[in-house]
Protein backbone atom coordinates (compact mmCIF):
# COMPACT_ATOMS: atom_id res chain seq x y z
CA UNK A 1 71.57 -18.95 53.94
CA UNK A 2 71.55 -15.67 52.73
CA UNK A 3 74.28 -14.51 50.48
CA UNK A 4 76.45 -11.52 50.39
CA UNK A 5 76.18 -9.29 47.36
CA UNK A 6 79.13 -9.53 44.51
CA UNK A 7 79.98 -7.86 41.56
CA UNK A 8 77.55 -8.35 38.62
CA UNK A 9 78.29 -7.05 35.21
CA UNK A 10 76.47 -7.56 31.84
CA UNK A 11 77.74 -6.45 28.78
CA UNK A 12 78.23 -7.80 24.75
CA UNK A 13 81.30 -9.86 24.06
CA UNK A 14 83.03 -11.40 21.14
CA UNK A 15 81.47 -14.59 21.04
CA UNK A 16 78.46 -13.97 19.28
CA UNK A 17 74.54 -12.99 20.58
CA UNK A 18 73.56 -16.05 21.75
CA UNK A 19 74.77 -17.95 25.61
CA UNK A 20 77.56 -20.46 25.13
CA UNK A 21 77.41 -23.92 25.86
CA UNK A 22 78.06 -24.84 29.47
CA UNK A 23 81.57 -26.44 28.28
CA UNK A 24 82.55 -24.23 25.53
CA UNK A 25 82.34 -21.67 28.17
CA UNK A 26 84.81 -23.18 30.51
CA UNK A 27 87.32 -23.61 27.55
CA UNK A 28 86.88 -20.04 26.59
CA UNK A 29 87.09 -19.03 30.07
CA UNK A 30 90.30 -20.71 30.60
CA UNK A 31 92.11 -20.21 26.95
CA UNK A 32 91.02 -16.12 27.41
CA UNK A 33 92.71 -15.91 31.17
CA UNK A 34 95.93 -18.05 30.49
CA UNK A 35 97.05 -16.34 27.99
CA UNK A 36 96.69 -13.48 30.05
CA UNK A 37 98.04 -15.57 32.63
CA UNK A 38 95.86 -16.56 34.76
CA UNK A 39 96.89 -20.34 33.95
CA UNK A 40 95.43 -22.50 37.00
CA UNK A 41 91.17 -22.89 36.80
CA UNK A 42 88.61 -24.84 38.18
CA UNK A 43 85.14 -25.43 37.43
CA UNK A 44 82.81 -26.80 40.85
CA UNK A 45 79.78 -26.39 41.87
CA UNK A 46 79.02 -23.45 44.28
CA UNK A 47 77.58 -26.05 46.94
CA UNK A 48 80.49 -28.37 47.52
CA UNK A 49 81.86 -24.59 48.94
CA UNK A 50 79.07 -23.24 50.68
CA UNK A 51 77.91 -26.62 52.65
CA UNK A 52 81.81 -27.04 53.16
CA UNK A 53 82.12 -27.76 57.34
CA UNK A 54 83.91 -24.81 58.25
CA UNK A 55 81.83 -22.38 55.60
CA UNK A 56 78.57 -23.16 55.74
CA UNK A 57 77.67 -21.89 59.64
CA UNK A 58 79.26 -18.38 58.16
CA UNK A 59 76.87 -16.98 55.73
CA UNK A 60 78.96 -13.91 54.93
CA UNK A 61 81.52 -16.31 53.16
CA UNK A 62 79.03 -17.91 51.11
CA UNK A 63 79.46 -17.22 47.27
CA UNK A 64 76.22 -15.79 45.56
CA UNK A 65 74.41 -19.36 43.79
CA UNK A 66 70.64 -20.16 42.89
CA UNK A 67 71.47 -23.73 44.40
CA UNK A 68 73.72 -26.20 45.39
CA UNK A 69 74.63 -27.15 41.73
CA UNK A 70 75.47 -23.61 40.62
CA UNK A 71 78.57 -23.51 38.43
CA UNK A 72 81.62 -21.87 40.13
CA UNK A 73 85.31 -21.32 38.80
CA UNK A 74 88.15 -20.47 40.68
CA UNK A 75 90.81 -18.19 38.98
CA UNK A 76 94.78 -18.80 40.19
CA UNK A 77 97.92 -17.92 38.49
CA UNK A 78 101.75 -19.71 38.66
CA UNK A 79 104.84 -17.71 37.49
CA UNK A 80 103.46 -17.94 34.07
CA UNK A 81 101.01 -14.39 35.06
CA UNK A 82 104.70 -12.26 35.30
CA UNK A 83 105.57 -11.72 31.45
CA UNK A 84 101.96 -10.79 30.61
CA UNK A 85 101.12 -8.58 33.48
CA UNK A 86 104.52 -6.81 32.26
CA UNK A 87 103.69 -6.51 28.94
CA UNK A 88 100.37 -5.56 30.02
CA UNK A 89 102.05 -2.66 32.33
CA UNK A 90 104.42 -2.05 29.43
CA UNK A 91 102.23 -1.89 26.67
CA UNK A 92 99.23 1.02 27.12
CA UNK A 93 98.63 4.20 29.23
CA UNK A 94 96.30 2.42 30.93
CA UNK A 95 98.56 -0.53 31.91
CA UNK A 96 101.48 2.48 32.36
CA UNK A 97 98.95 4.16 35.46
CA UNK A 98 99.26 0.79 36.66
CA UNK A 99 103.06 1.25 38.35
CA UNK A 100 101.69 4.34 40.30
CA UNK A 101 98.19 2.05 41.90
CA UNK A 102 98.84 0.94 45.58
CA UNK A 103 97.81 -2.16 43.93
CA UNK A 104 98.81 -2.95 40.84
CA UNK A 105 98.23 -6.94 40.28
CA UNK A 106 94.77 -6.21 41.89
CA UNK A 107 93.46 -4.23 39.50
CA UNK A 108 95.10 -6.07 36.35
CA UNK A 109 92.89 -8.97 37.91
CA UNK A 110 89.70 -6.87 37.41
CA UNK A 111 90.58 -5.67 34.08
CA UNK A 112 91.26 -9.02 33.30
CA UNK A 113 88.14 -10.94 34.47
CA UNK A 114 86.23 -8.14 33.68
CA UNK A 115 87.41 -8.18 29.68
CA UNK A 116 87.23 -11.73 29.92
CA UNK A 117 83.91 -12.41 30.74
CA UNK A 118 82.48 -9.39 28.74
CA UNK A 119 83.48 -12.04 25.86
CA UNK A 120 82.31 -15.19 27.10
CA UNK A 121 79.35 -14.13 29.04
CA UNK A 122 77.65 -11.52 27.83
CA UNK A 123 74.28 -10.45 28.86
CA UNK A 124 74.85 -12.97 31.56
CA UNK A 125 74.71 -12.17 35.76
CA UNK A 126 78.31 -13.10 36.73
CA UNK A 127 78.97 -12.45 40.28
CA UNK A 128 82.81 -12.23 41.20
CA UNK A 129 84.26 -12.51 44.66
CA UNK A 130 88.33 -11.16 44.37
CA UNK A 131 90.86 -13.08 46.29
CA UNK A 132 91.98 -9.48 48.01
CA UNK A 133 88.67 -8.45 48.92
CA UNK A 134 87.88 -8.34 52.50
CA UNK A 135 84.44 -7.64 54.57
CA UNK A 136 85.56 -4.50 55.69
CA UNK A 137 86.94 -3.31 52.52
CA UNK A 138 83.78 -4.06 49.97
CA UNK A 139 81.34 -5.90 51.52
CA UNK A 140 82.01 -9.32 50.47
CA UNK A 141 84.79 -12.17 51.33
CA UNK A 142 85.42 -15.65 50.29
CA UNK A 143 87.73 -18.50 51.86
CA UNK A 144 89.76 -18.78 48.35
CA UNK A 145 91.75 -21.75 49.96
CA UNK A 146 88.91 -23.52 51.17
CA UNK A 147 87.39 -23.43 47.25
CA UNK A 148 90.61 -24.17 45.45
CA UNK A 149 90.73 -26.97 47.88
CA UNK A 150 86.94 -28.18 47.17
CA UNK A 151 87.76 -27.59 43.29
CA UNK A 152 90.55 -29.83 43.46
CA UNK A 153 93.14 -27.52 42.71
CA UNK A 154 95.34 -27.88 45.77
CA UNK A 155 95.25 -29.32 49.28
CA UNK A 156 94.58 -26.73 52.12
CA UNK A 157 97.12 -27.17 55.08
CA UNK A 158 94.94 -26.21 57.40
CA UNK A 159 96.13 -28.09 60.27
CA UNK A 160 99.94 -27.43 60.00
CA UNK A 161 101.20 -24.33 57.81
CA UNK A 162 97.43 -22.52 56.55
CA UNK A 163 98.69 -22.80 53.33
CA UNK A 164 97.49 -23.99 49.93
CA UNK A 165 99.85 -26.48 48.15
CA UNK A 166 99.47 -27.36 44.64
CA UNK A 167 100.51 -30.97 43.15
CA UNK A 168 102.65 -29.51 40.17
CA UNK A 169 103.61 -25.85 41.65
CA UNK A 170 103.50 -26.65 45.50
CA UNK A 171 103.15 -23.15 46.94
CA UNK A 172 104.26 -21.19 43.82
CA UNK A 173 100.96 -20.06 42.69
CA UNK A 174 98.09 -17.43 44.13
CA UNK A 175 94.60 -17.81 44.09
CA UNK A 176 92.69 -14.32 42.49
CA UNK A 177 88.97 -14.65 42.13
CA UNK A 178 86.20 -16.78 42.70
CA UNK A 179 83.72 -16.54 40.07
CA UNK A 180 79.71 -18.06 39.84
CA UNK A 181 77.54 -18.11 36.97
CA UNK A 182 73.52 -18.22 39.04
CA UNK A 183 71.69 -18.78 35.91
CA UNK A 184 74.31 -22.31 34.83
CA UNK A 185 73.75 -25.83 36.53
CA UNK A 186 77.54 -27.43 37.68
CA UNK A 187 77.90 -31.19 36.03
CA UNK A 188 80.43 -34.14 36.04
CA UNK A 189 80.96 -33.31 32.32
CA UNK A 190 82.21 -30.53 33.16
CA UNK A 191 84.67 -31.19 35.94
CA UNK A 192 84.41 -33.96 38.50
CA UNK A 193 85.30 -33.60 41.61
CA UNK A 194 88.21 -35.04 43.16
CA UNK A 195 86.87 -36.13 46.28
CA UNK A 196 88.86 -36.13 49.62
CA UNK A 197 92.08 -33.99 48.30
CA UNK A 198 95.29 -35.97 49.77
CA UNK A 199 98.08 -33.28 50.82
CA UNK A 200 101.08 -33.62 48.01
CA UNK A 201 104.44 -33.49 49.89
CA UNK A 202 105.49 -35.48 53.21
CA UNK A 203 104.72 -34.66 57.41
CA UNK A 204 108.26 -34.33 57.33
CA UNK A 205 108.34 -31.11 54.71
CA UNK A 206 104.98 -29.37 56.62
CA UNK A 207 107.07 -30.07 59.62
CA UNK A 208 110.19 -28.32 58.55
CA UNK A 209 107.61 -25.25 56.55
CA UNK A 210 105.61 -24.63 60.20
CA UNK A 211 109.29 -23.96 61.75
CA UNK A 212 110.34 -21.96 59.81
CA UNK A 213 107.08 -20.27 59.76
CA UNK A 214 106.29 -19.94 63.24
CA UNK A 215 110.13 -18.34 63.63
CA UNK A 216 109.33 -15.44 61.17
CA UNK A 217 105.73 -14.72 62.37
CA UNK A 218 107.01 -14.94 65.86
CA UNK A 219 109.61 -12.21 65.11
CA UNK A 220 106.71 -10.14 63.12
CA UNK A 221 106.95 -6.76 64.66
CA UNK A 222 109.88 -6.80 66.25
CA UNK A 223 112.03 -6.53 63.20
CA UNK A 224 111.96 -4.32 60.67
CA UNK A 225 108.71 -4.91 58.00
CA UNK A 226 110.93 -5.78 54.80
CA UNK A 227 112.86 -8.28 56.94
CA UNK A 228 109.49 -9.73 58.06
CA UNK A 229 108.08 -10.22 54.64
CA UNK A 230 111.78 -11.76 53.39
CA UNK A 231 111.18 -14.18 56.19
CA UNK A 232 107.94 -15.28 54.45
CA UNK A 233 109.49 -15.40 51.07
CA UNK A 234 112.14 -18.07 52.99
CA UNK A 235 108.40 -20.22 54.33
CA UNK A 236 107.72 -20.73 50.84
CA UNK A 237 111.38 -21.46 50.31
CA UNK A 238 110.96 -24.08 52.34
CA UNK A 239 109.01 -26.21 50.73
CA UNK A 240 110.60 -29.07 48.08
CA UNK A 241 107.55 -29.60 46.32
CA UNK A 242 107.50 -26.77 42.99
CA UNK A 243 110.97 -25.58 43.24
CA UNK A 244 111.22 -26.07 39.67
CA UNK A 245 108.22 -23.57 39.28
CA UNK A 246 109.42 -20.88 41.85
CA UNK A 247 109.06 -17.50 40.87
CA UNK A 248 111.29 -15.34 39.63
CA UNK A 249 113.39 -12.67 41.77
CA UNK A 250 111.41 -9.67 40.07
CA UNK A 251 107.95 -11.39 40.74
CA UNK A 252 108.97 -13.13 44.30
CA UNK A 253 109.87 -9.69 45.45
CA UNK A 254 106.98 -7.85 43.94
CA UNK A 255 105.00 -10.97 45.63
CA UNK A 256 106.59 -10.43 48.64
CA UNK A 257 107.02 -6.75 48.87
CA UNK A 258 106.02 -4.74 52.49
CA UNK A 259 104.33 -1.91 51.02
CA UNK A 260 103.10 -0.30 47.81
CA UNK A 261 106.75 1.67 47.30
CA UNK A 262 108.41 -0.71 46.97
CA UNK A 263 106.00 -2.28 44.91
CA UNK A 264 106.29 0.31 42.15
CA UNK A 265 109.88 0.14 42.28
CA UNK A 266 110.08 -3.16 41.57
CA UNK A 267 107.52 -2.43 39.02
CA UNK A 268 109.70 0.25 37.31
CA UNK A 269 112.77 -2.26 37.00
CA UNK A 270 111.05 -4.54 35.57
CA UNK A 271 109.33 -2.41 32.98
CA UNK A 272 113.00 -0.33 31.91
C-alpha cells in the first residue's frame, strides 16, 4: 500500500550522540510526555494497524512504516494533561500566545511531541500523524481509535456508541498523536499485544450511553450549538466506568467547548 506522507523532523536532543536502545526509548518517551501530561502510551507495531480489517483496504489511513513490524506509539492523555498544559499556558510568552490560538491544546501537542522527540530521537526520521489532523486539512489522517484499540489501550465501541473506552479511565481520556519510528523493528519485549481487546463495562451501560447519545445528536442543529456540545458532555456522563477519573469543570468545558471563544475564555479563567 502506499502511504501518506507525515511529519518528519530530525534534530539533536539531550540524550547523547548516539540512537537509544529500542526500550530505553519507550521509557524516555513515556517519562518525557507524562510529565508533560501526556500520561496514557502504547508501543505496537505499525502492522497490527495497517492490516487491521477496516484499515487496510484504505491506504490514505495507513501510518508511514518500512514493514509490518515497524515500531508505533500512540500518545493519549487523562485529566492528569490539565495542570501542565496550564502551567505551560501560564508560564512563557510562548505558552501566553497560546489563549489567543483557535486551538490551543493542538498546538501544545506539537510543541510537546516535537520537544520530546528532539531529545529521544535525534537524527532519527519520526513521522507523526496528530489525532486532529484531517485529509482535507494537511494531507494525512489516522483512525486514532482503531490504533489505541490494536495497542491495547482501550476497546473501540464500534458497534454501539463509536467511542473508545479505557479499563481504568472509561471515556475520560483523548487520544493526540500517533507516532512511527521507520528505521526501529516492534518486539514482544517491548510491549505485547493484548490480543482480542474485551469491551470493559456491561451491554447494559453501552445501552443506556447510545440513548442518550442518539437523543443529543438527533437534536444537533436544531438547538442552539453550546446546548449541543453540553449534551455530549452528558454521553460521557453517562458512562459508570472512570467516574472517579472525570475531568474537571475547567477542562470538561474547555473539552467540550462549541467554538474557539469560548475556548479562550475558559482559558483565561483558568490562567487568573
Amino acid at each position: 500500500a502506499e502511504h501518506h506522507d507525515a511529519s518528519t523532523m530530525s534534530s539533536s536532543g539531550s540524550f547523547g550522540r548516539d540512537a537509544l536502545a529500542d526500550d530505553v526509548l519507550i521509557k524516555a518517551m513515556h517519562a518525557e510526555l507524562t510529565a508533560s501530561g501526556f500520561d496514557i502510551f502504547a508501543a505496537f507495531p505499525a502492522g497490527a494497524y495497517n492490516n487491521h480489517e477496516k484499515i487496510a483496504s484504505k491506504p490514505e489511513l495507513h501510518i508511514k512504516a518500512a514493514d509490518d513490524s515497524t515500531l508505533a506509539v500512540i500518545v493519549a492523555n487523562s485529566a492528569a494533561l490539565w495542570d501542565p498544559f496550564i502551567r505551560h499556558v501560564k508560564s512563557s510568552d510562548v505558552g501566553a500566545a497560546l489563549v489567543e490560538h483557535d486551538d490551543p491544546l493542538d498546538e501544545y501537542t506539537k510543541a510537546i511531541c516535537t520537544r520530546v522527540l528532539a531529545q529521544v530521537a535525534p537524527k532519527e526520521d519520526v513521522h507523526i500523524v496528530y489525532a486532529f489532523e484531517t485529509l482535507e486539512t494537511t494531507g494525512r489522517c489516522c483512525s486514532v481509535h482503531t490504533a489505541g484499540h490494536v495497542a491495547g489501550l482501550a476497546y473501540y465501541d464500534a458497534e454501539h456508541t463509536m467511542r473508545s473506552i479505557h479499563p481504568n479511565f472509561g471515556p475520560w481520556f483523548g487520544y493526540r498523536a500517533v507516532i512511527t519510528f521507520p528505521g526501529r523493528k516492534w518486539t514482544k519485549s517491548l510491549a505485547p499485544l493484548p490480543g482480542d481487546l474485551p469491551c470493559p463495562c456491561p451491554e447494559e451501560e453501552l445501552k443506556a450511553v447510545k440513548e442518550v447519545q442518539a437523543s443529543v445528536l438527533g437534536a444537533w442543529g436544531t438547538v442552539p450549538e453550546k446546548e449541543s456540545w453540553e449534551g455530549l458532555l452528558r454521553v460521557t456522563d453517562t458512562f459508570v466506568i472512570g467516574k472517579e477519573h472525570r475531568y474537571s469543570e475547567q477542562q470538561a468545558n474547555f473539552h467540550y467547548a462549541p467554538d474557539a471563544t469560548s475556548r479562550r475564555t475558559i482559558l483565561r479563567e483558568s490562567t487568573d
